[in-house]
Structures are given as structure tokens and as C-alpha cells.
N, C-alpha and C. Protein backbone atom coordinates (compact mmCIF):
# COMPACT_ATOMS: atom_id res chain seq x y z
N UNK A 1 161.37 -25.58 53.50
CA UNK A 1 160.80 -26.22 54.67
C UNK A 1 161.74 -27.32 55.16
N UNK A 2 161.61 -27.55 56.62
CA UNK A 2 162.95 -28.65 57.01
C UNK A 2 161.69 -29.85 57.05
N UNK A 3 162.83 -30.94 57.22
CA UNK A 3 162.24 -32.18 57.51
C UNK A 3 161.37 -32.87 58.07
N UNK A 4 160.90 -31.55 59.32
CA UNK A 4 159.74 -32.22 60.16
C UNK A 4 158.57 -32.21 59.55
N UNK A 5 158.34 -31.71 58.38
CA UNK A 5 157.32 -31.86 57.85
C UNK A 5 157.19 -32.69 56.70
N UNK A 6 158.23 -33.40 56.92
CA UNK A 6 158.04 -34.52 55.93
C UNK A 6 157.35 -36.38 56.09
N UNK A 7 157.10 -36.42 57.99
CA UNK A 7 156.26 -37.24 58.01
C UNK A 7 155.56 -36.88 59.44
N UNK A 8 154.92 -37.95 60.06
CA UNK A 8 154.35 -38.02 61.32
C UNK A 8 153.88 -39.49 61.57
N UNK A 9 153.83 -39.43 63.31
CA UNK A 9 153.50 -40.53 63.19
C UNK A 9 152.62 -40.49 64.71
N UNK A 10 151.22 -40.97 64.83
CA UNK A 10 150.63 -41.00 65.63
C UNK A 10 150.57 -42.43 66.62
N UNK A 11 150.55 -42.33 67.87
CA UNK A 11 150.40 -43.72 68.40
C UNK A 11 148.85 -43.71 69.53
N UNK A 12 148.50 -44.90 69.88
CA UNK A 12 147.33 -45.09 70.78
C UNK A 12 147.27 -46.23 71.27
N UNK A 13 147.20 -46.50 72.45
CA UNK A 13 147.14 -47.77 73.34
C UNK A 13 145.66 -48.38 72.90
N UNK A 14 145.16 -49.19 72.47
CA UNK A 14 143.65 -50.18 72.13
C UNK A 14 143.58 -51.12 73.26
N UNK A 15 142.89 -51.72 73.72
CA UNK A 15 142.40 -52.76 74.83
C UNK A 15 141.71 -53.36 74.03
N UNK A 16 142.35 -54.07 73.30
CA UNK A 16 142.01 -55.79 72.37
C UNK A 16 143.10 -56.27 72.21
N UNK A 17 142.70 -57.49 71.39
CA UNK A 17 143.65 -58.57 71.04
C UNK A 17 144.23 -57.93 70.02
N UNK A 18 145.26 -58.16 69.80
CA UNK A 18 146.49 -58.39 68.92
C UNK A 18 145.81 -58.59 67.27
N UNK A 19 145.63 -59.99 67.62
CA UNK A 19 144.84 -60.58 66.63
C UNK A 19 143.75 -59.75 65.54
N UNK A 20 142.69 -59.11 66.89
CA UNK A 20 141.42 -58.04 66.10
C UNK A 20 142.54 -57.29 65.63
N UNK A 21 143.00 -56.71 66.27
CA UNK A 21 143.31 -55.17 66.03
C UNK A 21 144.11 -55.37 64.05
N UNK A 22 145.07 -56.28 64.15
CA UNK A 22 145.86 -56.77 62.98
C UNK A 22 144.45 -56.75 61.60
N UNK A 23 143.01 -57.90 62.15
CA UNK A 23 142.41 -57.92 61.16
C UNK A 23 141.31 -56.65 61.07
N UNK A 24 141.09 -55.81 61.88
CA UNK A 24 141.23 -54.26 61.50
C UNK A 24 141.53 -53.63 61.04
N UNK A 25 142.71 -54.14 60.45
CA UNK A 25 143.76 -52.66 59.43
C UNK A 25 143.62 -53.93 58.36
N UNK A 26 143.53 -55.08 58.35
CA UNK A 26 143.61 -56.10 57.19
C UNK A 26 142.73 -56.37 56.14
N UNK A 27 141.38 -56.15 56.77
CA UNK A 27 140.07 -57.04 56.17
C UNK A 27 139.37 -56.42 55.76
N UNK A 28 138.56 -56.38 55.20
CA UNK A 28 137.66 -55.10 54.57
C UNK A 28 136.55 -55.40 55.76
N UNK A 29 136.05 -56.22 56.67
CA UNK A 29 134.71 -56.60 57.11
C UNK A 29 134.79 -55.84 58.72
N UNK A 30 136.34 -55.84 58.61
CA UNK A 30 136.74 -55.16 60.25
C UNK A 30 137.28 -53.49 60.03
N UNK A 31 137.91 -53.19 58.78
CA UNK A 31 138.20 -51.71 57.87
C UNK A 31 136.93 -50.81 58.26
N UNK A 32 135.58 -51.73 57.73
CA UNK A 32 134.24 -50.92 57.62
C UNK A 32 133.65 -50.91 58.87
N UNK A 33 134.27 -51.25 59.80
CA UNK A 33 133.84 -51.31 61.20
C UNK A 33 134.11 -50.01 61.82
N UNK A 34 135.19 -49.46 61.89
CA UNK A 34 135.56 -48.16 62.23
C UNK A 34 136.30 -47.39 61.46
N UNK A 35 137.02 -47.47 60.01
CA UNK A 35 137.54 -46.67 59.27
C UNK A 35 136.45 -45.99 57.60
N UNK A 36 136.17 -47.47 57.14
CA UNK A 36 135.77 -46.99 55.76
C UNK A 36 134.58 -47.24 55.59
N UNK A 37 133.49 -46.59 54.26
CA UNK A 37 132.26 -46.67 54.05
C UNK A 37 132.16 -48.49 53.16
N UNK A 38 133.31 -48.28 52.78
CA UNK A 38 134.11 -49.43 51.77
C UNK A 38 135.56 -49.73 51.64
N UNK A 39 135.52 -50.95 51.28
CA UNK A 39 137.30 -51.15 51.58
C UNK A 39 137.61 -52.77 51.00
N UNK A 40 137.26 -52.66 49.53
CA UNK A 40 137.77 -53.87 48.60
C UNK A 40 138.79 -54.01 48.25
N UNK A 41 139.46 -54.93 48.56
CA UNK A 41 140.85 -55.57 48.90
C UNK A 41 140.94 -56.49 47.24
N UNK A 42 141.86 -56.31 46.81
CA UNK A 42 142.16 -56.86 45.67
C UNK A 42 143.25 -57.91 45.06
N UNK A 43 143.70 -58.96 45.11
CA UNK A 43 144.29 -59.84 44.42
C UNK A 43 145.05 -59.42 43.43
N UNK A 44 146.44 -59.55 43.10
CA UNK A 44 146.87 -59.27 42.19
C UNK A 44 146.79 -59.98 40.81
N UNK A 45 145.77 -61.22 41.02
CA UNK A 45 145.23 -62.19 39.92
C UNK A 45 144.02 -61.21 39.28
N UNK A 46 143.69 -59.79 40.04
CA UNK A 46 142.31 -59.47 39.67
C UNK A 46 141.03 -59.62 40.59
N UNK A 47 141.67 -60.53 41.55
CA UNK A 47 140.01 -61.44 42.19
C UNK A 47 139.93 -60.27 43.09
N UNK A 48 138.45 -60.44 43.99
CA UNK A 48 138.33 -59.58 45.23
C UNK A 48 138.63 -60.34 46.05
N UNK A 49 139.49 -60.31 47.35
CA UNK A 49 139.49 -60.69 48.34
C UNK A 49 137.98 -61.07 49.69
N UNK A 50 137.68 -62.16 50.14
CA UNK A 50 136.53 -62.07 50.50
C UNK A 50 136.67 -60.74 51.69
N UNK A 51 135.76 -60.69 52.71
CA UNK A 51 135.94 -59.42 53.12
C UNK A 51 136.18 -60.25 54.61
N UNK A 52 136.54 -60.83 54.81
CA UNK A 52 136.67 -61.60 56.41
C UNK A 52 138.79 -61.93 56.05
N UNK A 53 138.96 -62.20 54.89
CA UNK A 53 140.55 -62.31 54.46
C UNK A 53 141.57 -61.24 54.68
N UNK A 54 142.28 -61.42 55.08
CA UNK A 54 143.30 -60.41 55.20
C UNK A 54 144.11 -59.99 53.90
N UNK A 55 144.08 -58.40 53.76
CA UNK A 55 145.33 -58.50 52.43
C UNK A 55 146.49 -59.25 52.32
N UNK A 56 147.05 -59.14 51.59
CA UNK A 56 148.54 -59.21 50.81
C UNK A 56 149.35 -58.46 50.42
N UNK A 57 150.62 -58.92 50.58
CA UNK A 57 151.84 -57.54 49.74
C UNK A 57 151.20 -58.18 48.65
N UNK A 58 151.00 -57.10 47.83
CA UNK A 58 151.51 -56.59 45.86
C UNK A 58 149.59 -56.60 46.04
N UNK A 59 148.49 -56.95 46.48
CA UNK A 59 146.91 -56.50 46.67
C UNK A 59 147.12 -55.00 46.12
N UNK A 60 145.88 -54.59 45.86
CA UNK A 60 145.68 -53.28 45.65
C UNK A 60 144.18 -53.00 46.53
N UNK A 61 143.75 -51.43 46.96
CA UNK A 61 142.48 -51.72 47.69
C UNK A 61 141.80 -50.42 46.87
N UNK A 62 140.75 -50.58 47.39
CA UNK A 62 139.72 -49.20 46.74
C UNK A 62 139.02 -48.77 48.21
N UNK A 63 139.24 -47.41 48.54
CA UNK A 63 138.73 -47.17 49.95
C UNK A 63 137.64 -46.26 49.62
N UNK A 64 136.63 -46.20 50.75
CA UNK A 64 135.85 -44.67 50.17
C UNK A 64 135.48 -44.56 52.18
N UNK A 65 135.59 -43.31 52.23
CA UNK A 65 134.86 -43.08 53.16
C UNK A 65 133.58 -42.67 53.56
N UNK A 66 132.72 -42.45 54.66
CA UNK A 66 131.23 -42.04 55.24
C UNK A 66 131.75 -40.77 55.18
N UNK A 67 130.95 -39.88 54.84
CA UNK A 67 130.60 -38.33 54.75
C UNK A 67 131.22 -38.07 53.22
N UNK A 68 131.32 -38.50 52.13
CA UNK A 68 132.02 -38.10 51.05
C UNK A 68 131.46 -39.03 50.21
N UNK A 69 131.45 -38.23 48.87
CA UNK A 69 130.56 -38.61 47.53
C UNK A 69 131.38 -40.43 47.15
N UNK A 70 130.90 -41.12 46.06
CA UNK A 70 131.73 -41.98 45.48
C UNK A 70 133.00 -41.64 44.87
N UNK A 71 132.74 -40.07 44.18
CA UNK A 71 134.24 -40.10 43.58
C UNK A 71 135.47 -39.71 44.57
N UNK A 72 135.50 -40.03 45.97
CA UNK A 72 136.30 -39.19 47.14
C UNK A 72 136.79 -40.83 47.40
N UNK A 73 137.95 -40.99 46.77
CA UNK A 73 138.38 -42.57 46.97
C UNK A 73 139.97 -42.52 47.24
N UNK A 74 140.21 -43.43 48.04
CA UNK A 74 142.00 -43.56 47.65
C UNK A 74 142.11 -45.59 46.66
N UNK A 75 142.58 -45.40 45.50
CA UNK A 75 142.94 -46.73 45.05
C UNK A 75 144.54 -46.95 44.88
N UNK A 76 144.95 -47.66 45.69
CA UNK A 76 146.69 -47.67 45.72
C UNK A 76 147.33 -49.51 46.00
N UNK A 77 148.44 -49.13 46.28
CA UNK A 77 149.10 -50.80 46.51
C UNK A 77 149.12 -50.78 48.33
N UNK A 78 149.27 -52.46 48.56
CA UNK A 78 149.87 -52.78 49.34
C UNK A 78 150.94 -53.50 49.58
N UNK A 79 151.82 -52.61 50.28
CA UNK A 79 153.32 -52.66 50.20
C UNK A 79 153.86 -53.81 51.04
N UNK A 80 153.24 -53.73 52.25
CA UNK A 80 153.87 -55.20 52.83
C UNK A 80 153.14 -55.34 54.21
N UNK A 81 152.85 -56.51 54.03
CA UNK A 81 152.33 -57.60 55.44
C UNK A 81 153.20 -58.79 56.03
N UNK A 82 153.11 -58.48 57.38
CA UNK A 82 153.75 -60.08 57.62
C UNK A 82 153.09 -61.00 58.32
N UNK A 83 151.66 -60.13 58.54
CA UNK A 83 150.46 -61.35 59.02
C UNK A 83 149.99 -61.50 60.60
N UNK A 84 151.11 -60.52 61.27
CA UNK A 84 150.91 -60.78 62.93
C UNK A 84 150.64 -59.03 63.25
N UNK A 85 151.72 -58.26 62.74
CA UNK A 85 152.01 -57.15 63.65
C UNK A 85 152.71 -55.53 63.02
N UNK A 86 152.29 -55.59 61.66
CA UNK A 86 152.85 -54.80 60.75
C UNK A 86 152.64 -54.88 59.08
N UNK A 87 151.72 -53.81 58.74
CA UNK A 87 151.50 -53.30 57.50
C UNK A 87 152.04 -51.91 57.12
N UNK A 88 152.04 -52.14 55.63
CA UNK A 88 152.63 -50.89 55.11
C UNK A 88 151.67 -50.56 53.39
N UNK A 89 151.19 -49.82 53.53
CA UNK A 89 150.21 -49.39 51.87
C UNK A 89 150.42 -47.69 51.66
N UNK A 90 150.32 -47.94 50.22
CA UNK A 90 150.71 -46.61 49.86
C UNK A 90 149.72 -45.75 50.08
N UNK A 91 149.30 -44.48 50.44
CA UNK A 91 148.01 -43.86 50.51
C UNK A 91 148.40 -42.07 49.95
N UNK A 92 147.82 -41.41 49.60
CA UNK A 92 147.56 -40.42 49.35
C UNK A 92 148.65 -39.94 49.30
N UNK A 93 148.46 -39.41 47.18
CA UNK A 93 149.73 -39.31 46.17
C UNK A 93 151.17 -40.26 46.46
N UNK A 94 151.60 -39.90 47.12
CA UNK A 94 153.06 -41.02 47.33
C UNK A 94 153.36 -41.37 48.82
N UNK A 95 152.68 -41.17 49.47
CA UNK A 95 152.98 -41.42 50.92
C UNK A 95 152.52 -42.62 51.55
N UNK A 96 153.77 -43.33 51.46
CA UNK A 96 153.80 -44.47 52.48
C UNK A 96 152.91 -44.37 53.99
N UNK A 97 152.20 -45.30 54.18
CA UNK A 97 151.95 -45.77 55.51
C UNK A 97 152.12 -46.48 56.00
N UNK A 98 152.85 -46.82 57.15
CA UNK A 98 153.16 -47.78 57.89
C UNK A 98 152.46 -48.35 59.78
N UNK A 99 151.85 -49.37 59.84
CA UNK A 99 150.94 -49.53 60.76
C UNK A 99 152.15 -50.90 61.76
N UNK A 100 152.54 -50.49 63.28
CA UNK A 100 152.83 -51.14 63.85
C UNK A 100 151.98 -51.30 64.88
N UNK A 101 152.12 -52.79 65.07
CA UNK A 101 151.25 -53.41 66.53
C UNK A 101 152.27 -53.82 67.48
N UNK A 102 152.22 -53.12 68.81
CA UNK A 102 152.99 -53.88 69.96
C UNK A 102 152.36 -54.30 71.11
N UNK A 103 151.92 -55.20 71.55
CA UNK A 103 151.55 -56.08 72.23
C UNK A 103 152.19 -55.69 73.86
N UNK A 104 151.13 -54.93 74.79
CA UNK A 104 151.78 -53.99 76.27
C UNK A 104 151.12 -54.74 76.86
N UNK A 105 150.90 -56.21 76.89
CA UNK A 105 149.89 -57.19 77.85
C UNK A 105 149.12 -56.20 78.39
N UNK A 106 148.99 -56.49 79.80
CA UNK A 106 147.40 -55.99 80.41
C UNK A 106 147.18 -54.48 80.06
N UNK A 107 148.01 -53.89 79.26
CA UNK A 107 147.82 -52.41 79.26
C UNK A 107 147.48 -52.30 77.78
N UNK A 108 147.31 -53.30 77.27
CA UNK A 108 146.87 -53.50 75.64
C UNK A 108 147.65 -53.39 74.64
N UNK A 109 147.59 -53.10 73.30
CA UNK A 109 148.21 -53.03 72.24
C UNK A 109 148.08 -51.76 71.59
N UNK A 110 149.83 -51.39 71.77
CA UNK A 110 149.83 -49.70 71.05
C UNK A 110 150.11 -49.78 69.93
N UNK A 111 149.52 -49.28 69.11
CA UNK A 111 148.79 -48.88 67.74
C UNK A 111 150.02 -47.46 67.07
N UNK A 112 150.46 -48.04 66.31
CA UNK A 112 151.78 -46.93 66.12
C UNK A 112 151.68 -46.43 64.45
N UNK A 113 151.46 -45.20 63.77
CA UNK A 113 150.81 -44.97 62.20
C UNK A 113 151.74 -44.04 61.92
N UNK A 114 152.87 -43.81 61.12
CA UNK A 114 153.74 -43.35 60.38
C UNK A 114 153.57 -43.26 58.97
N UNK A 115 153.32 -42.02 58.83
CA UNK A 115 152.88 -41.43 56.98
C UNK A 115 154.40 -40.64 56.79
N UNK A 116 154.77 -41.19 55.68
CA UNK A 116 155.94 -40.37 55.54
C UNK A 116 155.94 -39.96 53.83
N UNK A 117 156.97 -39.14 53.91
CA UNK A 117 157.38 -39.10 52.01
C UNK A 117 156.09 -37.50 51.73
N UNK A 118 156.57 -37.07 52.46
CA UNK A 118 155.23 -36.07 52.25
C UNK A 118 156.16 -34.75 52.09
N UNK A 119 155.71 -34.09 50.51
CA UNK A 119 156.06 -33.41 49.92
C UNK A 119 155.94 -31.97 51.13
N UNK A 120 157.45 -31.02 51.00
CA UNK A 120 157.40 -29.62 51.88
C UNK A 120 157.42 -28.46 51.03
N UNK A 121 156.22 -28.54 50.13
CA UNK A 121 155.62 -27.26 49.59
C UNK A 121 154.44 -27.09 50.65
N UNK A 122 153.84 -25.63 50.83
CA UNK A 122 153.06 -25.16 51.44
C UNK A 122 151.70 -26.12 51.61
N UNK A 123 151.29 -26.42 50.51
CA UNK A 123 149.70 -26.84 49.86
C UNK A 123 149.82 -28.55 50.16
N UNK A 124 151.00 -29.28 50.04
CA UNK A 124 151.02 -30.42 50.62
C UNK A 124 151.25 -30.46 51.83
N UNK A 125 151.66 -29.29 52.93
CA UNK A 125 152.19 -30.01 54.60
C UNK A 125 150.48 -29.41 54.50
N UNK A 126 149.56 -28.59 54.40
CA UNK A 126 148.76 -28.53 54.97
C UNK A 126 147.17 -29.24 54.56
N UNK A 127 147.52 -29.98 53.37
CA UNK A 127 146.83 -31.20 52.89
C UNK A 127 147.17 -32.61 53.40
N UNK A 128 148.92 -32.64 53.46
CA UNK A 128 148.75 -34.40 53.87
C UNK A 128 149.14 -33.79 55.28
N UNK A 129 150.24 -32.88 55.61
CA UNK A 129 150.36 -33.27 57.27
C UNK A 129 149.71 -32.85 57.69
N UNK A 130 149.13 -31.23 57.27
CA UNK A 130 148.06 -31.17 58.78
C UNK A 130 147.14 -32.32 58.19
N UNK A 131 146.52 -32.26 57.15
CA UNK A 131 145.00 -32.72 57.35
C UNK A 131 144.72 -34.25 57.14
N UNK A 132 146.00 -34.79 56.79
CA UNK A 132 145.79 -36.87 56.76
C UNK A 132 146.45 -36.51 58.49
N UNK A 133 147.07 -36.00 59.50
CA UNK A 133 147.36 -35.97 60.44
C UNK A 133 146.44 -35.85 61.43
N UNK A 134 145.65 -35.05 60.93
CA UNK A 134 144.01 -34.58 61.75
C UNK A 134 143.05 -35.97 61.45
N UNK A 135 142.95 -36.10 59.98
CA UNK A 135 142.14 -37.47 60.02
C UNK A 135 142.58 -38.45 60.65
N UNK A 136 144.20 -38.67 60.45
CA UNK A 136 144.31 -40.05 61.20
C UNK A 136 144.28 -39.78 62.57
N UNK A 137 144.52 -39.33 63.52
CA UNK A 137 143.95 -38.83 64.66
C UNK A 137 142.78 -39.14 64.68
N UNK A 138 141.74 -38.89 64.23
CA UNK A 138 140.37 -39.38 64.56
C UNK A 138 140.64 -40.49 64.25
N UNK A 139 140.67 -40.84 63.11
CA UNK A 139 140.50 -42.84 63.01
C UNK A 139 141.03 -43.45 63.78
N UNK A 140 142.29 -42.76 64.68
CA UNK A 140 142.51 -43.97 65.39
C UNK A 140 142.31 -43.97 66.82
N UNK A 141 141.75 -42.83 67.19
CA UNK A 141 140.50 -42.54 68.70
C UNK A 141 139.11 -43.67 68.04
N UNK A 142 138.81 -43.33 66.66
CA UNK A 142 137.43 -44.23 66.46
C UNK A 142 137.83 -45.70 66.60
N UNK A 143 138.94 -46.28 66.10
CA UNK A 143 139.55 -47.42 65.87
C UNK A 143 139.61 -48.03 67.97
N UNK A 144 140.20 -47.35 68.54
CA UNK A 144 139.88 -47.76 70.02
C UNK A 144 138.29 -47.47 70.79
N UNK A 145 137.66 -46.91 70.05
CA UNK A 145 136.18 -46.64 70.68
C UNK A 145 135.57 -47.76 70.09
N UNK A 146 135.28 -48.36 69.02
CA UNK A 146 135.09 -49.62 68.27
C UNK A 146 135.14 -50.76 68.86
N UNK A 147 136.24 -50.98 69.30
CA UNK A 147 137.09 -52.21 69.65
C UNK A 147 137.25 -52.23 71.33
N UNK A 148 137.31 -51.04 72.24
CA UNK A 148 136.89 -51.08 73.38
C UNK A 148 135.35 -51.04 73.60
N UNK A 149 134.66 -50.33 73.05
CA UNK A 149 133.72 -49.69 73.64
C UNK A 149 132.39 -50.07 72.59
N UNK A 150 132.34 -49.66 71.55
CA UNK A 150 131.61 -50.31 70.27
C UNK A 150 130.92 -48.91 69.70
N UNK A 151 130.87 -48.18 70.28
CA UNK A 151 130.74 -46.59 69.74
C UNK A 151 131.24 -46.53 68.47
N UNK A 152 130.44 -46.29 67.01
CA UNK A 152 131.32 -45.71 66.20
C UNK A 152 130.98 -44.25 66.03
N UNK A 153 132.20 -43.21 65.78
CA UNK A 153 131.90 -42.08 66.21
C UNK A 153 132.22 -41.59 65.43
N UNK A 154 131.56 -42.25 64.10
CA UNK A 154 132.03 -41.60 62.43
C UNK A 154 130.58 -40.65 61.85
N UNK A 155 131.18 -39.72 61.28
CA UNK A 155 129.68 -38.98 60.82
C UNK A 155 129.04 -39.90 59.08
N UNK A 156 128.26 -40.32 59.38
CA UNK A 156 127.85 -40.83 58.06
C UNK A 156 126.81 -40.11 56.92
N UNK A 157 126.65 -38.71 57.29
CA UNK A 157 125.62 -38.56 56.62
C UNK A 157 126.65 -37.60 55.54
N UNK A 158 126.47 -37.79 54.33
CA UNK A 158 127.15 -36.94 52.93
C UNK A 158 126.88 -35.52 52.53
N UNK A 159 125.97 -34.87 53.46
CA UNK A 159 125.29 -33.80 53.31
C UNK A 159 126.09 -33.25 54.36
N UNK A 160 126.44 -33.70 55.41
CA UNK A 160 127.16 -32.78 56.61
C UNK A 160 128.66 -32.69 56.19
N UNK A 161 129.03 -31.71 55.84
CA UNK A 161 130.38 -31.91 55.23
C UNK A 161 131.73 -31.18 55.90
N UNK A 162 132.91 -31.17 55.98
CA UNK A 162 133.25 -30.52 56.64
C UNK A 162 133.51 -30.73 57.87
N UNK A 163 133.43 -32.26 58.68
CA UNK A 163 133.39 -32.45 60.47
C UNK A 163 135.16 -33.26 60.46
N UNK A 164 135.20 -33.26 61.82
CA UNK A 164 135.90 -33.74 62.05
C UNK A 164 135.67 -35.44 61.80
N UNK A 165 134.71 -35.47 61.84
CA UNK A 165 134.76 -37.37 62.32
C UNK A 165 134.44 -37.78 61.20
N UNK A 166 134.73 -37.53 59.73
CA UNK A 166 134.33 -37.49 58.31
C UNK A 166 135.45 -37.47 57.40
């Protein structure tokens, strides 16, 4: 397999602040707003992070999503913050994620998500690229419906399995 299937990267214009959007991908209190069912942010002392705090490089998090049992979790590191406009955490098996914010004044802030490091055997492009490619695609249409609009357009029920918005 060649290279193009070794990452992706999705982008989306948001109509908010800078600011939200940053403690959206940061906080567990703004995470559970439009991404996760849960999203405990961890201290590398051990402590929990309160849920209004933003992570840290070397944090670790525990995610779970709406439509999926407790044991359907990602627990990994976070690789790096610089507090305004750019995170990076490891997510699913070895693949880096990287989250840029650019600031398009009146036309809002484009939202830029690069998963890379993604293995080109058959069973991984169509586990992490198509299908973390398909999810993140939704999260980050839900992530601007949230934050423009207040719609969350996540399926929450654990019995419906199988949707897109899950």
C-alpha cells in the first residue's frame, strides 16, 4: 500500500471563539459537550484534572463514548499543548493526533485534525482510515453544530448500534 493511506486530515470552519473551541478539545466539561460520554483528564502526579481545566503535555485521558458499552474506551498520553491553538494526543493503537486552530476572523476558526502513523495493512486502513476518518468527520460536523447552533447530534442510546453519529 502507498502512503496515502498512512494518514488524513480533516478540516471545518466553527463560528466561535478561539478560546471555546481550544477548551473543547481541552477540558473534559466542554469534550462531553459534543465528543465524549466521558473524558477524565489525568495528571501525571495521578490526580484528576478538574473538568473545567485544560490538559497538559505528559496528562493521560480515559475517553468513552455515547452508543458503546464501558469497555469501548481509548486510555492514552497527551503529547503536547501550548494552551492557545494546538494539541497533539496519542489515540488509537499508535496514531498520533494532531488538532490545529486558525483564527479566519469574521469567517471563524478552522478546525484542522491530522491522524497519522496509521499502519498500510488491509484491516488497519479500513479500521483507522476509513473508520477513525468517518468518525472524525462526524465529530467534527457535531463539534460546529454544538458551538454554533447547540444541537447535539450524537446518538446516545447503547442499544442502537452501528450509526453514524455513535
Amino acid at each position: 500500500m502507498s502512503e496515502e493511506w498512512t494518514s488524513f486530515t480533516k478540516r471545518i470552519v466553527v463560528k466561535a471563539p478561539m478560546e471555546k473551541l481550544y477548551e473543547a478539545w481541552t477540558t473534559q466539561r466542554e469534550l462531553e459537550k459534543w465528543f465524549l460520554r466521558s473524558a477524565e483528564n489525568t495528571k501525571p502526579d495521578g490526580t484528576i484534572r478538574d473538568s473545567k481545566e485544560s490538559f497538559q503535555t505528559g496528562d493521560t485521558f480515559h475517553w468513552m463514548w455515547h452508543g458503546y458499552p464501558d469497555s469501548v474506551f481509548e486510555k492514552r498520553a497527551i503529547l503536547d499543548v501550548n494552551g492557545e491553538d494546538y494539541l497533539k494526543f496519542m489515540f488509537t493503537d499508535t496514531c498520533p493526533v494532531e488538532v490545529k486552530l486558525e483564527d479566519l476572523g469574521d469567517k471563524g476558526v478552522m478546525v484542522e485534525l491530522t491522524q497519522s502513523n496509521i499502519p498500510t495493512d488491509e484491516a488497519s486502513i479500513k479500521r483507522l482510515f476509513v473508520g477513525c476518518g468517518e468518525g472524525w468527520t462526524f465529530y467534527l460536523a457535531n463539534l460546529k453544530s454544538i458551538y454554533e447552533g447547540g444541537v447535539d447530534l450524537r446518538n446516545k442510546d447503547e442499544e442502537l448500534a452501528g450509526l453514524i453519529n455513535a
